[in-house]
N, C-alpha and C. Protein backbone atom coordinates (compact mmCIF):
# COMPACT_ATOMS: atom_id res chain seq x y z
N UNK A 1 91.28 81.71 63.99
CA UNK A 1 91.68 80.46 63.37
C UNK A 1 90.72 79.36 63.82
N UNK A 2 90.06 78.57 63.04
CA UNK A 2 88.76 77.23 63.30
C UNK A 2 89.78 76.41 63.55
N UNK A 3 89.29 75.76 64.46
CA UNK A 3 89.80 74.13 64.83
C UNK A 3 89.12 73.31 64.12
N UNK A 4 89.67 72.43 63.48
CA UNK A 4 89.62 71.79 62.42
C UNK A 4 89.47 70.29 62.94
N UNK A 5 88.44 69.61 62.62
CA UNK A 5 87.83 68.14 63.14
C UNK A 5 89.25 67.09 63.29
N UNK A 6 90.30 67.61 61.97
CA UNK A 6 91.28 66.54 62.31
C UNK A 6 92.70 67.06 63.25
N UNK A 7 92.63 68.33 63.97
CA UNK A 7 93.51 69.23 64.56
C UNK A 7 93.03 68.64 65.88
N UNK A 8 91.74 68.96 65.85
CA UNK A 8 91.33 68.39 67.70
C UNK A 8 91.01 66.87 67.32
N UNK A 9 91.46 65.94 66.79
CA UNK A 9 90.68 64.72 67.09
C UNK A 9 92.57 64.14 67.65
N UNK A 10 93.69 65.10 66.88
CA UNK A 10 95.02 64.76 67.26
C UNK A 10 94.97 65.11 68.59
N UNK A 11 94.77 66.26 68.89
CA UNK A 11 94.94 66.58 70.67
C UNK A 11 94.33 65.67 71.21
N UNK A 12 92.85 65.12 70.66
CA UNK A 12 92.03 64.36 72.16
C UNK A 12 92.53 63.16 71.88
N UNK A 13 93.60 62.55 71.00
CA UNK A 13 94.12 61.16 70.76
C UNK A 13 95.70 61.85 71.90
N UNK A 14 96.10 62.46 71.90
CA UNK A 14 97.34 62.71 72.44
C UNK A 14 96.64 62.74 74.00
N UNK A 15 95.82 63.39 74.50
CA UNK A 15 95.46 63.36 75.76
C UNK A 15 94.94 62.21 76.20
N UNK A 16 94.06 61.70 75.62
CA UNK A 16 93.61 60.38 76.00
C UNK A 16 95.09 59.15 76.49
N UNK A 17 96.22 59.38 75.39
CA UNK A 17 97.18 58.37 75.45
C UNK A 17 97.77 58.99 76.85
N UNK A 18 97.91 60.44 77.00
CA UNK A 18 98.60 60.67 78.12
C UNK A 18 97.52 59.88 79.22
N UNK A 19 96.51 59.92 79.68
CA UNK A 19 95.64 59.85 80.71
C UNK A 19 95.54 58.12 80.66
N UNK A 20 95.21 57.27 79.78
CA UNK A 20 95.51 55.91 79.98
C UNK A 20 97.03 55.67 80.06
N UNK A 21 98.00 55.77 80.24
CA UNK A 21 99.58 55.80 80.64
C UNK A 21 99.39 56.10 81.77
N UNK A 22 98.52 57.36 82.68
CA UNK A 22 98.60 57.70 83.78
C UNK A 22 97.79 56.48 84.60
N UNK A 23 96.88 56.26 84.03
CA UNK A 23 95.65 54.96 85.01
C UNK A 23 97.00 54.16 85.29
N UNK A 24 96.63 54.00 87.05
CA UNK A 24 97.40 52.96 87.51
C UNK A 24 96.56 51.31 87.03
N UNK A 25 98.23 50.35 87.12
CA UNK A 25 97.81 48.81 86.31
C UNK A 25 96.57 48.34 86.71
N UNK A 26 96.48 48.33 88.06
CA UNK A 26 95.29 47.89 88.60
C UNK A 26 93.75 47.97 88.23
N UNK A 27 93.82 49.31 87.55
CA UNK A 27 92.16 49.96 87.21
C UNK A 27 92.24 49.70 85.65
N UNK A 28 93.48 49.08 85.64
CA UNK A 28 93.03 48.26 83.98
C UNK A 28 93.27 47.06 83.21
N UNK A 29 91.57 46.88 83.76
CA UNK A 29 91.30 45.72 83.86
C UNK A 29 90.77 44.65 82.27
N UNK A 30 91.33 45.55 81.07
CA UNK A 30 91.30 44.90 80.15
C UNK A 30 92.17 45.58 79.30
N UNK A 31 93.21 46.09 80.03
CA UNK A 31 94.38 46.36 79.05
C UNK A 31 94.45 47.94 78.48
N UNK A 32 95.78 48.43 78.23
CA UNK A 32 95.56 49.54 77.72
C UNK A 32 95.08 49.94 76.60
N UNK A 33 95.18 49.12 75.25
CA UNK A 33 94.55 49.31 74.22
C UNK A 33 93.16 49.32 74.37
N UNK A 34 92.34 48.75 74.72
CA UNK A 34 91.02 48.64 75.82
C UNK A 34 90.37 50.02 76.34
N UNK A 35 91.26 50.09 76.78
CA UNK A 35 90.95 51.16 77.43
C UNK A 35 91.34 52.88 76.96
N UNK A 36 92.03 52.50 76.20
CA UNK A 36 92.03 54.09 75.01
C UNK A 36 91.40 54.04 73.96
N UNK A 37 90.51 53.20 73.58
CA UNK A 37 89.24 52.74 72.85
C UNK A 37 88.29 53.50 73.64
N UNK A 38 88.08 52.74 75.10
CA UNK A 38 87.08 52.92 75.38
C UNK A 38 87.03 54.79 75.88
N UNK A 39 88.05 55.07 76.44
CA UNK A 39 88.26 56.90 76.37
C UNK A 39 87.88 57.28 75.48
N UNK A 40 88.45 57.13 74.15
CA UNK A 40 88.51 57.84 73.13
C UNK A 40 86.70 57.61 72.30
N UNK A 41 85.94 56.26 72.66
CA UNK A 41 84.71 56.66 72.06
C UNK A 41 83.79 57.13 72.96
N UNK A 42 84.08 57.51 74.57
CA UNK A 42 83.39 58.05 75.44
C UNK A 42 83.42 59.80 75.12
N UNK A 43 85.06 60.35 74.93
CA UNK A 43 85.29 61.57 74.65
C UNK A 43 83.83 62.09 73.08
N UNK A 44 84.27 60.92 72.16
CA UNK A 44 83.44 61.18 70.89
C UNK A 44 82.05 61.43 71.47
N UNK A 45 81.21 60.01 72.07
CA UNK A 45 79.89 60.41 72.52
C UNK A 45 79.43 61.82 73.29
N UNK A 46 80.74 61.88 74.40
CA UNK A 46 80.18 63.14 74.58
C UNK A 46 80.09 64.29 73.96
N UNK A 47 81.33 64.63 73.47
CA UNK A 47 81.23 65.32 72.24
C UNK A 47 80.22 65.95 71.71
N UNK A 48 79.62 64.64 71.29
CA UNK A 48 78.43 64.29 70.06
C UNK A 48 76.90 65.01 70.90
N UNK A 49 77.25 64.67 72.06
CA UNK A 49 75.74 64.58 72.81
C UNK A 49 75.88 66.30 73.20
N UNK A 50 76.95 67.18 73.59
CA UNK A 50 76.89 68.35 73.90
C UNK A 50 76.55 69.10 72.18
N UNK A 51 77.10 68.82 71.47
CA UNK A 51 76.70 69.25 69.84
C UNK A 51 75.33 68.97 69.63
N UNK A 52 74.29 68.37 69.99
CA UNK A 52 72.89 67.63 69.91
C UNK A 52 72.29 69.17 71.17
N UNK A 53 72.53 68.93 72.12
CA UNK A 53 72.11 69.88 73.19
C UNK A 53 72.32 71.30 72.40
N UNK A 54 73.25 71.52 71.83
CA UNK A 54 73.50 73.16 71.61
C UNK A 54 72.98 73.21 70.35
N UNK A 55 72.47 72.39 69.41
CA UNK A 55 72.02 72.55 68.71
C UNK A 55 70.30 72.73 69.01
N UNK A 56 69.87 71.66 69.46
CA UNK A 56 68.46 71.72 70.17
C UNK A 56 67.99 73.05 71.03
N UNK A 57 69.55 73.60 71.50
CA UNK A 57 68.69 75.05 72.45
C UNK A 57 69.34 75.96 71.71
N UNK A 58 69.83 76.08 70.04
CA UNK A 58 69.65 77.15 69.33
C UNK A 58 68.57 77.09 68.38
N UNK A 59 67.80 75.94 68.21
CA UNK A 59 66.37 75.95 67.46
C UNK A 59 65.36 76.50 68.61
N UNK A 60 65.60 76.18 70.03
CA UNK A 60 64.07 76.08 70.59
C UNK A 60 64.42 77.83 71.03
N UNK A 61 65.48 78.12 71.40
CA UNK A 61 65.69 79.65 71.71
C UNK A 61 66.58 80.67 71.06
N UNK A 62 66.44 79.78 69.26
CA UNK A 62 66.81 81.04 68.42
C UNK A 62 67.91 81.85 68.88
């Protein structure tokens, strides 16, 4: 069964909400909405940047 772009973008929105709920008040320092923004387009970049890598070392090593 493929995982489907909008199947995992629900899980990494459900985990992200769990994990900013968990940050204690203190370490957030511009709010929770803020800060599940900023999770949620860090999760994407990386994402993005491991998809760029595995793509780059299935052209250079076929």
């Amino acid at each position: 069964m493929k995982i489907r772009i909008y199947r995992f973008m629900s899980w990494l929105g459900l985990i992200l909400i769990g994990v900013s709920s968990l940050i204690p008040e203190k370490h957030l320092a511009y709010g929770y909405y803020k800060t599940f923004v900023f999770l949620t387009l860090t999760a994407i970049l990386v994402l993005v940047g491991c998809w760029i890598l595995r793509l780059l070392w299935n052209v250079a090593f076929g």
